[in-house]
C-alpha atoms as a PDB file:
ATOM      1  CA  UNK A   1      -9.662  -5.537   6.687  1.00  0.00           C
ATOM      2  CA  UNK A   2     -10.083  -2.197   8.326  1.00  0.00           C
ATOM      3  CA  UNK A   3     -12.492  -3.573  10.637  1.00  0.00           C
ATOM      4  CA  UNK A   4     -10.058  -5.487  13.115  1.00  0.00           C
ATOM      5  CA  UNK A   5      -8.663  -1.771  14.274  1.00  0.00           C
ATOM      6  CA  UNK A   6     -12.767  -0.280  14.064  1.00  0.00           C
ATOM      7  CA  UNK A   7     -12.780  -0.828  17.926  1.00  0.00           C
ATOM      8  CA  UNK A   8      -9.577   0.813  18.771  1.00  0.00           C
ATOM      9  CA  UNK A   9      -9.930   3.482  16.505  1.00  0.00           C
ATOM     10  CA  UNK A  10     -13.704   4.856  17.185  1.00  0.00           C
ATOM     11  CA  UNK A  11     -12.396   5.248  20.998  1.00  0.00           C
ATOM     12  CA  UNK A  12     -11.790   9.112  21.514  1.00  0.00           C
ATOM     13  CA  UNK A  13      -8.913  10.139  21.238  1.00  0.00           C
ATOM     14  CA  UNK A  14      -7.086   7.410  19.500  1.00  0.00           C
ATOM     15  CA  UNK A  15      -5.595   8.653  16.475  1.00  0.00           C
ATOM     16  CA  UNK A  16      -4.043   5.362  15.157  1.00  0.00           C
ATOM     17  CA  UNK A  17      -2.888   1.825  15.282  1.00  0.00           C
ATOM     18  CA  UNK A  18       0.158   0.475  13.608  1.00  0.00           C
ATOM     19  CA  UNK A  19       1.093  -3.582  13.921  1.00  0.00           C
ATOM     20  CA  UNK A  20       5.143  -4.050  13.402  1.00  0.00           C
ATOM     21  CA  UNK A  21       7.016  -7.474  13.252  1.00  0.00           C
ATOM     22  CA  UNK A  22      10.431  -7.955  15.202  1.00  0.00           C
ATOM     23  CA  UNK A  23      12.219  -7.023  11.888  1.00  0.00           C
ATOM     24  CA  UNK A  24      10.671  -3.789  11.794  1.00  0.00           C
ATOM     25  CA  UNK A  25       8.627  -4.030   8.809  1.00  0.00           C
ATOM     26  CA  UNK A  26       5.144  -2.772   9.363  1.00  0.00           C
ATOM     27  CA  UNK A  27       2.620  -5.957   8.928  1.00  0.00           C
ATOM     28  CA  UNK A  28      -0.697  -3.304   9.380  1.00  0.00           C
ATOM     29  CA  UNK A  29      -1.507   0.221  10.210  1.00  0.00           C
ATOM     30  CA  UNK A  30      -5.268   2.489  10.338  1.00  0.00           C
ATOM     31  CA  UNK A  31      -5.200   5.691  11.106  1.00  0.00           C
ATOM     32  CA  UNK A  32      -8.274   8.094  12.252  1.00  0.00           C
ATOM     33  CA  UNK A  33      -9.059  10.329   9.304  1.00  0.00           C
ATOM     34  CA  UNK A  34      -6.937  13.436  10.727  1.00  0.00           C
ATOM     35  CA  UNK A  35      -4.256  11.563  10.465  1.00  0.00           C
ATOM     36  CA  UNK A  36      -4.370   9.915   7.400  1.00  0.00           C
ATOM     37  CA  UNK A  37      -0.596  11.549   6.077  1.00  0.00           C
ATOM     38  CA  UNK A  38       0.850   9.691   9.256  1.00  0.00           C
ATOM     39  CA  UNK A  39       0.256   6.704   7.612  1.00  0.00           C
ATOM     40  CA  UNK A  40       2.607   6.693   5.270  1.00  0.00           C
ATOM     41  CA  UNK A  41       5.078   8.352   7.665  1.00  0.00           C
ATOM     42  CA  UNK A  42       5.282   5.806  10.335  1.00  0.00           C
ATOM     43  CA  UNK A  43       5.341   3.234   7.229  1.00  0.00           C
ATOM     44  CA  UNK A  44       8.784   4.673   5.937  1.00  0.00           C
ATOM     45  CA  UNK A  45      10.062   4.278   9.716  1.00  0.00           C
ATOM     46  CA  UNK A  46      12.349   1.711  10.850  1.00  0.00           C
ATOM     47  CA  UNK A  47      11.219   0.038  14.100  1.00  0.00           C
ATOM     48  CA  UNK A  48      13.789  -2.540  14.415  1.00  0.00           C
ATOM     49  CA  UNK A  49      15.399  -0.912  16.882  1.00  0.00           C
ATOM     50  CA  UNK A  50      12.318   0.170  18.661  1.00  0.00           C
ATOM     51  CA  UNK A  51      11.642  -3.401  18.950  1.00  0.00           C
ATOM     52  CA  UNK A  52      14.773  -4.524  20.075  1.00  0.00           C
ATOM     53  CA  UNK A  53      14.720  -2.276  22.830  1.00  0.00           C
ATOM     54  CA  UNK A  54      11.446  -3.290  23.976  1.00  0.00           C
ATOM     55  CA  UNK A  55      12.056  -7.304  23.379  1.00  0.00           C
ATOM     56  CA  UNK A  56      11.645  -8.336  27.288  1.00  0.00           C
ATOM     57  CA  UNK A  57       8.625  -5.456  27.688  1.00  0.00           C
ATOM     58  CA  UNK A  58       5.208  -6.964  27.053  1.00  0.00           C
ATOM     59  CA  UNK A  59       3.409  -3.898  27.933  1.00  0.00           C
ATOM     60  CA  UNK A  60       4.542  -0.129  27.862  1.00  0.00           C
ATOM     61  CA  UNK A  61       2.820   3.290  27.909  1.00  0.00           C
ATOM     62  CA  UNK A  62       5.134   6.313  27.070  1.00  0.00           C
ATOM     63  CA  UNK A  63       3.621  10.102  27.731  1.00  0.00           C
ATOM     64  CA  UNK A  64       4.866  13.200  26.351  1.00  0.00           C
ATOM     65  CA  UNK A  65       3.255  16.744  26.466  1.00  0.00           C
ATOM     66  CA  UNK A  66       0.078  15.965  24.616  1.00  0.00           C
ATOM     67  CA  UNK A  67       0.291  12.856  23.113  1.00  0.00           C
ATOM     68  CA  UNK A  68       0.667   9.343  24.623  1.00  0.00           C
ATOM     69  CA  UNK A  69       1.918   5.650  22.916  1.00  0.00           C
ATOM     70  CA  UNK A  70       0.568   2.626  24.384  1.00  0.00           C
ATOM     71  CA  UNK A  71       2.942  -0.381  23.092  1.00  0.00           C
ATOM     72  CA  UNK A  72       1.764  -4.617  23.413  1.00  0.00           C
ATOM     73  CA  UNK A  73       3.529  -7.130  22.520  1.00  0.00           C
ATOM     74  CA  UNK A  74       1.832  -9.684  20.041  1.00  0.00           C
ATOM     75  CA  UNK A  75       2.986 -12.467  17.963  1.00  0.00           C
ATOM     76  CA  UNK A  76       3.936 -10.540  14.767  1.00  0.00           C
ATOM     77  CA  UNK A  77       5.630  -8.091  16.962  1.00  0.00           C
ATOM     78  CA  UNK A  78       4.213  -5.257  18.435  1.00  0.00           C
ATOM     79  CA  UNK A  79       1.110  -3.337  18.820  1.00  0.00           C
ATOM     80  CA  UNK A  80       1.400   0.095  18.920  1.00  0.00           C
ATOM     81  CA  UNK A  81      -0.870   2.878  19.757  1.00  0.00           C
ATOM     82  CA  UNK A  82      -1.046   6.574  18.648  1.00  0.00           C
ATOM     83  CA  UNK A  83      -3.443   8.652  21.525  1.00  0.00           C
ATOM     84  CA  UNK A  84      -3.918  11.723  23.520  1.00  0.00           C
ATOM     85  CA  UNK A  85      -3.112  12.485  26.743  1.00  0.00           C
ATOM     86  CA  UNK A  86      -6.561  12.446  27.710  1.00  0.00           C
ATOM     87  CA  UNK A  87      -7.443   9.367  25.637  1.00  0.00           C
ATOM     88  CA  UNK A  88      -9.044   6.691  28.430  1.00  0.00           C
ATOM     89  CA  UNK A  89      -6.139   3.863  28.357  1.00  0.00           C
ATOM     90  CA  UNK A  90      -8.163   1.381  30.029  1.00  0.00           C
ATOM     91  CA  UNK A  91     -10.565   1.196  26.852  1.00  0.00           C
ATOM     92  CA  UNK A  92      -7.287   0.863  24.608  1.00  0.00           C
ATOM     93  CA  UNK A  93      -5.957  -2.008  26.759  1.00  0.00           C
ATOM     94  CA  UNK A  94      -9.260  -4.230  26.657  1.00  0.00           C
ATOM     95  CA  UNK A  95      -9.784  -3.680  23.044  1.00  0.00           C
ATOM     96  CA  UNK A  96      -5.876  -4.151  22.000  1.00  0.00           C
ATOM     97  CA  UNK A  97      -7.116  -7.590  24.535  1.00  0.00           C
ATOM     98  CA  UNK A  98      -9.807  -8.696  22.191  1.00  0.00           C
ATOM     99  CA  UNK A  99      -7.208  -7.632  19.228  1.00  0.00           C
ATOM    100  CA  UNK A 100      -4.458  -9.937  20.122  1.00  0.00           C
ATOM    101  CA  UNK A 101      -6.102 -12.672  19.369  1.00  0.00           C
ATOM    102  CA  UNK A 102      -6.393 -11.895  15.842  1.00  0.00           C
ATOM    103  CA  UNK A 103      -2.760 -10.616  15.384  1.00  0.00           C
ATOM    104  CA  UNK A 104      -1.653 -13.905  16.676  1.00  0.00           C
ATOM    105  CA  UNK A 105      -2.274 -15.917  12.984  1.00  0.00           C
ATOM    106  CA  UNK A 106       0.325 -13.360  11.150  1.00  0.00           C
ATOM    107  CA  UNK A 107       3.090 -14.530  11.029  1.00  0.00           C
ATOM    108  CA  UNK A 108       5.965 -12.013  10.051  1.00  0.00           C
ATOM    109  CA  UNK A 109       7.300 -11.220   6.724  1.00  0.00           C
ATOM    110  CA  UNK A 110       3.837 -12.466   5.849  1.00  0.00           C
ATOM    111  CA  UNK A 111       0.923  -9.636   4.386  1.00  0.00           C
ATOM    112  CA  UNK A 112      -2.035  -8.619   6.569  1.00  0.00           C
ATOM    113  CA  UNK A 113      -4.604 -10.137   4.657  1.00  0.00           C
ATOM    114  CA  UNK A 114      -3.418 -13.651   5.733  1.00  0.00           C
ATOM    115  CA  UNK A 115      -5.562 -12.897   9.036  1.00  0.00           C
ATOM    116  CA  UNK A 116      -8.527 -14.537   7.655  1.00  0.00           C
ATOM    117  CA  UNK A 117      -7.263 -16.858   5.910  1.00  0.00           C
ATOM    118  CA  UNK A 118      -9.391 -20.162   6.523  1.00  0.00           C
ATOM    119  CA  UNK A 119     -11.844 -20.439   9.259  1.00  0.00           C
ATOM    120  CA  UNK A 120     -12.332 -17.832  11.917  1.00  0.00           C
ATOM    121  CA  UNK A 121     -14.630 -17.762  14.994  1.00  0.00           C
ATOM    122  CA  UNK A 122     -15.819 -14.942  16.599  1.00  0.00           C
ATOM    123  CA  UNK A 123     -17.107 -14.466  19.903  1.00  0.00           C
ATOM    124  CA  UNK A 124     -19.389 -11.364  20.955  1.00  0.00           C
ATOM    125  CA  UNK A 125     -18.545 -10.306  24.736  1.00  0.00           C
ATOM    126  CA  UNK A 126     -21.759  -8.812  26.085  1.00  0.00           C
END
């Protein structure tokens, strides 16, 4: 299950991904190993309003001192990633790209694991 966020993750820099419905209830989240505690903090937070700001944004970056969140709009929600300043955006974009996809199938209020429920495809980009 861990390996739909692999991509995002491994890019320097990145420090996590979290996947939120409309509702606010996180539907997914992987963080990189130094910030495993974050985890559980950005679980116990409520992004319904975050979403409901952002409901006619499909795409939003937001930079502070040293620390950057990217934000897509998916499906279930929203996409949101946790990266450094320095962290190459471009590479988060086209892999939160080939993400989407994915995120599409969840529906919300429903668990992550429903992903890959029946049959899949997958396509290798070369």
């Amino acid at each position: 299950m861990k390996d739909i966020f692999r991509d995002i993750i491994t890019i320097e820099g990145v420090h996590g991904v979290i996947v939120f419905a409309g509702d606010g209830q996180v539907v997914a989240s992987e963080f990189s190993s130094g910030y495993g505690d974050e985890q559980s903090r950005f679980g116990r937070f409520d992004w319904s309003s975050f979403a409901s700001e952002l409901s006619e944004i499909s795409e939003a970056e937001f930079v502070f001192d040293s620390k950057r969140l990217y934000v897509r709009k998916a499906k279930p929600g929203y996409v949101l990633v946790l990266l450094d300043d320095l962290a190459p955006v471009s590479m988060v974009r086209l892999n939160c790209e080939i993400l989407l996809p994915s995120l599409d199938r969840i529906k919300p209020g429903r668990k992550f694991g429903q992903i890959f429920s029946g049959r899949t495809k997958t396509r290798i980009f070369r």
